[in-house]
Protein backbone atom coordinates (compact mmCIF):
# COMPACT_ATOMS: atom_id res chain seq x y z
CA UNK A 1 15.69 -38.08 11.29
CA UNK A 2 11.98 -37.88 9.82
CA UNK A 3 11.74 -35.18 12.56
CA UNK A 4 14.67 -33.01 11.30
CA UNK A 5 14.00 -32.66 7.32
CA UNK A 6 10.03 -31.56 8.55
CA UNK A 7 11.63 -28.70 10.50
CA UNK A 8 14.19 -28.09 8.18
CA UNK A 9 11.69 -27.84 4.77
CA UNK A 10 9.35 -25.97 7.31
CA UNK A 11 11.69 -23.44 7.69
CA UNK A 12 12.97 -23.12 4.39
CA UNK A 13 9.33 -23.43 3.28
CA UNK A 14 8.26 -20.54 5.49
CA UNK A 15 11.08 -18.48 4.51
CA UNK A 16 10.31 -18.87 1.06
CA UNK A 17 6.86 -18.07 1.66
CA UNK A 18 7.84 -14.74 3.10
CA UNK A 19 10.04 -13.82 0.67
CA UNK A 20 7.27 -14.31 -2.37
CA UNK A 21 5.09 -12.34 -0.74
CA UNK A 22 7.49 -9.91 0.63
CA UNK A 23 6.43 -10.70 4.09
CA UNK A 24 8.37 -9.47 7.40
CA UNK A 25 8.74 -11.09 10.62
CA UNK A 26 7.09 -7.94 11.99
CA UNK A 27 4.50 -7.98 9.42
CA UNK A 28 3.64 -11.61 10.61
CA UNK A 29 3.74 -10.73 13.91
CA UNK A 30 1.89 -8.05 13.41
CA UNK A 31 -1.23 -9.80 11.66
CA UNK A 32 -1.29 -13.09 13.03
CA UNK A 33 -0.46 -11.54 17.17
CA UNK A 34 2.39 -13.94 16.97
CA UNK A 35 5.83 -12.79 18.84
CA UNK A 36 8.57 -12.06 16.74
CA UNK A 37 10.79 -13.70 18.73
CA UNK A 38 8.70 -17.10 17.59
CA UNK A 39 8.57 -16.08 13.56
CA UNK A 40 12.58 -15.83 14.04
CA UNK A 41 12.74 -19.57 16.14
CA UNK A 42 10.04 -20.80 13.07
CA UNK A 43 12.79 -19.75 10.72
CA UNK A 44 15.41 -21.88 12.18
CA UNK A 45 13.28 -24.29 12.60
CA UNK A 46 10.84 -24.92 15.45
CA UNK A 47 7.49 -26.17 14.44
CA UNK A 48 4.89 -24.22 16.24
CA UNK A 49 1.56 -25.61 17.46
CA UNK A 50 -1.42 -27.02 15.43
CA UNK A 51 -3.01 -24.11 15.59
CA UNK A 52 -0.29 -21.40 14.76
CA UNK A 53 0.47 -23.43 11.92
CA UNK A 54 -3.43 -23.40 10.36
CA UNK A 55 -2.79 -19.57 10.91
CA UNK A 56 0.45 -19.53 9.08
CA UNK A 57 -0.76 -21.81 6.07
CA UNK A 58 -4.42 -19.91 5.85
CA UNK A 59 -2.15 -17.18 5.96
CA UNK A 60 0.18 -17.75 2.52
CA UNK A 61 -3.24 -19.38 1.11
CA UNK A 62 -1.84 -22.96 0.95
CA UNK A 63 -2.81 -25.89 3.34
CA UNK A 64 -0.69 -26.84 6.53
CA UNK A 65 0.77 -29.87 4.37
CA UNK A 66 2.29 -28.08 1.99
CA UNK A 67 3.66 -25.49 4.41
CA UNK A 68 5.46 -28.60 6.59
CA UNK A 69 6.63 -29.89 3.07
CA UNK A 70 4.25 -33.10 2.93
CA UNK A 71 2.53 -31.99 -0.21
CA UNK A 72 5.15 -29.72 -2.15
CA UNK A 73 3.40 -30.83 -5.73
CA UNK A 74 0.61 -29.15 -4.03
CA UNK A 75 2.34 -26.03 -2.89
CA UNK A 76 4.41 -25.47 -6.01
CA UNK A 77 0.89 -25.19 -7.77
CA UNK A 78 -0.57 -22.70 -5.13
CA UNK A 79 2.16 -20.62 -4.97
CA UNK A 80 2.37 -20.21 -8.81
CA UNK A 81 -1.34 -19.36 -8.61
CA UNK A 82 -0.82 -16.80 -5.81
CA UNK A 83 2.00 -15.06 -7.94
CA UNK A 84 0.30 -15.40 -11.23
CA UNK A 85 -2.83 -13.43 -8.61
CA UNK A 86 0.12 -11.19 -6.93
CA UNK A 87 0.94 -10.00 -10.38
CA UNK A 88 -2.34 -9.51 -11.29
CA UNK A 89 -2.69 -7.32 -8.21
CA UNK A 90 0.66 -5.75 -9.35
CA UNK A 91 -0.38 -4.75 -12.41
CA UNK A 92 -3.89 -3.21 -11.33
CA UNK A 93 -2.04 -1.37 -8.75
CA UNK A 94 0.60 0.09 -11.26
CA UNK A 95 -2.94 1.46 -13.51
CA UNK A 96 -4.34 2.74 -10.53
CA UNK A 97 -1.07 4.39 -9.47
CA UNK A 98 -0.78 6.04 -13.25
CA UNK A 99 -4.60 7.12 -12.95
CA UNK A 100 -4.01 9.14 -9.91
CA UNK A 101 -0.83 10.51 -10.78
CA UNK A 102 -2.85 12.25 -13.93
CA UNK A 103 -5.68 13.06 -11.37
CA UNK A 104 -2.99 14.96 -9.70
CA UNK A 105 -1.56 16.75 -12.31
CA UNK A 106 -5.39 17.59 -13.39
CA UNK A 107 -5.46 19.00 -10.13
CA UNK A 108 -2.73 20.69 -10.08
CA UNK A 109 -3.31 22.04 -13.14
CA UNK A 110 -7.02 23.39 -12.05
CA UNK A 111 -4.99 24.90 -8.58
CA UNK A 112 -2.95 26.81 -11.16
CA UNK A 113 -5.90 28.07 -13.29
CA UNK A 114 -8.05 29.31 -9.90
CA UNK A 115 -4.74 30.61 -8.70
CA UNK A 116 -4.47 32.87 -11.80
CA UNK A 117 -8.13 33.72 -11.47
CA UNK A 118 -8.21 34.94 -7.97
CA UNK A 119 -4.88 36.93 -9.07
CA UNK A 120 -6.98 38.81 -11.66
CA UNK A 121 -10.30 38.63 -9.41
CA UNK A 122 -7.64 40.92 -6.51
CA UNK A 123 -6.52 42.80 -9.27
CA UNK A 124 -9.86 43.53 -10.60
CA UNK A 125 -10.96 44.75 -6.84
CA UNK A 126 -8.18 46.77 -6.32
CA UNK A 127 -8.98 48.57 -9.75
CA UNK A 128 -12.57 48.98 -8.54
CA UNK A 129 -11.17 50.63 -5.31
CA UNK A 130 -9.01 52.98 -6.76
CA UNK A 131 -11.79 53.95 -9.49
CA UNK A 132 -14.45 54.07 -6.39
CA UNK A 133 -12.22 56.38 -4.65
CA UNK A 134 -11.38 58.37 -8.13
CA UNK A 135 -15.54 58.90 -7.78
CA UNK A 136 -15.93 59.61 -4.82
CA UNK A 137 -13.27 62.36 -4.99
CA UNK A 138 -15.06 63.84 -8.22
CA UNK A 139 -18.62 63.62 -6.27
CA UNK A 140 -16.93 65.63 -3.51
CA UNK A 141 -15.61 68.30 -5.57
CA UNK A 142 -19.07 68.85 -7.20
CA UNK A 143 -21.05 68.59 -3.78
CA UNK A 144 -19.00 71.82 -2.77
C-alpha cells in the first residue's frame, strides 16, 4: 500500500514540478537524455532508478525526498523559494525585454536618419553631375 501512495505523490509531485516551472516532457528529455516515453510512464507513476531520480530532484532544485513525497514540509519551502527566484528572473527578464525594445526603436530610428542622409548624399551627387556636365559643356564651347 506504502508502495502505491510513493508512486502516486511521485507522480503528482513530478507533475506539479513541471507545471511550476513550465517544464515539457520533451524539455526533460531533452536535458536530462531521458526517453520521453519514461517522463510519460514517471507521470503515471513508475519510480525510476536511484540515479534518474537524483537527476530529476537536482533538476527542480529540491532533494530526492521531497520529490518521492517523504519530506513535503521541505518541498513546499523550496518550491516557494524557486518561484519567489522564478519571479525574480521574470521580472529581470520583462526590464531587459523593455530595454531592448527601446534599443530597437533607437535603432530604427538612427536607420531612418542615415536613410534620409544617403537620400540627400545621392541627391547631392546627382546635382554635382549634372552641374559637372553643365561645365564641362561651357569649357567646350570656349575651347573652340
Amino acid at each position: 500500500m506504502q508502495e502505491k501512495i510513493t508512486k502516486k505523490i511521485f507522480a503528482q509531485n513530478l507533475g506539479n514540478l513541471m507545471e511550476k516551472f513550465g517544464a515539457t516532457q520533451e524539455m526533460l528529455s531533452n536535458d536530462l537524455g531521458i526517453a520521453q516515453s519514461a517522463i510519460s510512464n514517471y507521470l503515471k507513476g513508475r519510480v525510476p532508478r536511484a540515479e534518474i531520480l537524483f537527476e530529476l530532484a537536482n533538476y527542480f532544485g529540491i532533494s530526492v525526498q521531497e520529490l518521492l513525497g517523504t519530506n513535503p514540509l521541505s518541498a513546499q519551502v523550496t518550491l516557494g523559494n524557486r518561484a519567489g527566484n522564478v519571479s525574480t528572473m521574470l521580472i529581470d527578464l520583462r526590464g531587459d525585454l523593455a530595454a531592448a525594445e527601446i534599443a530597437i526603436k533607437d535603432a530604427e530610428d538612427k536607420l531612418k536618419q542615415t536613410q534620409v542622409g544617403l537620400k540627400n548624399a545621392k541627391d547631392a551627387i546627382g546635382v554635382a553631375k549634372i552641374e559637372a556636365e553643365q561645365l564641362d559643356s561651357i569649357r567646350r564651347k570656349n575651347s573652340k
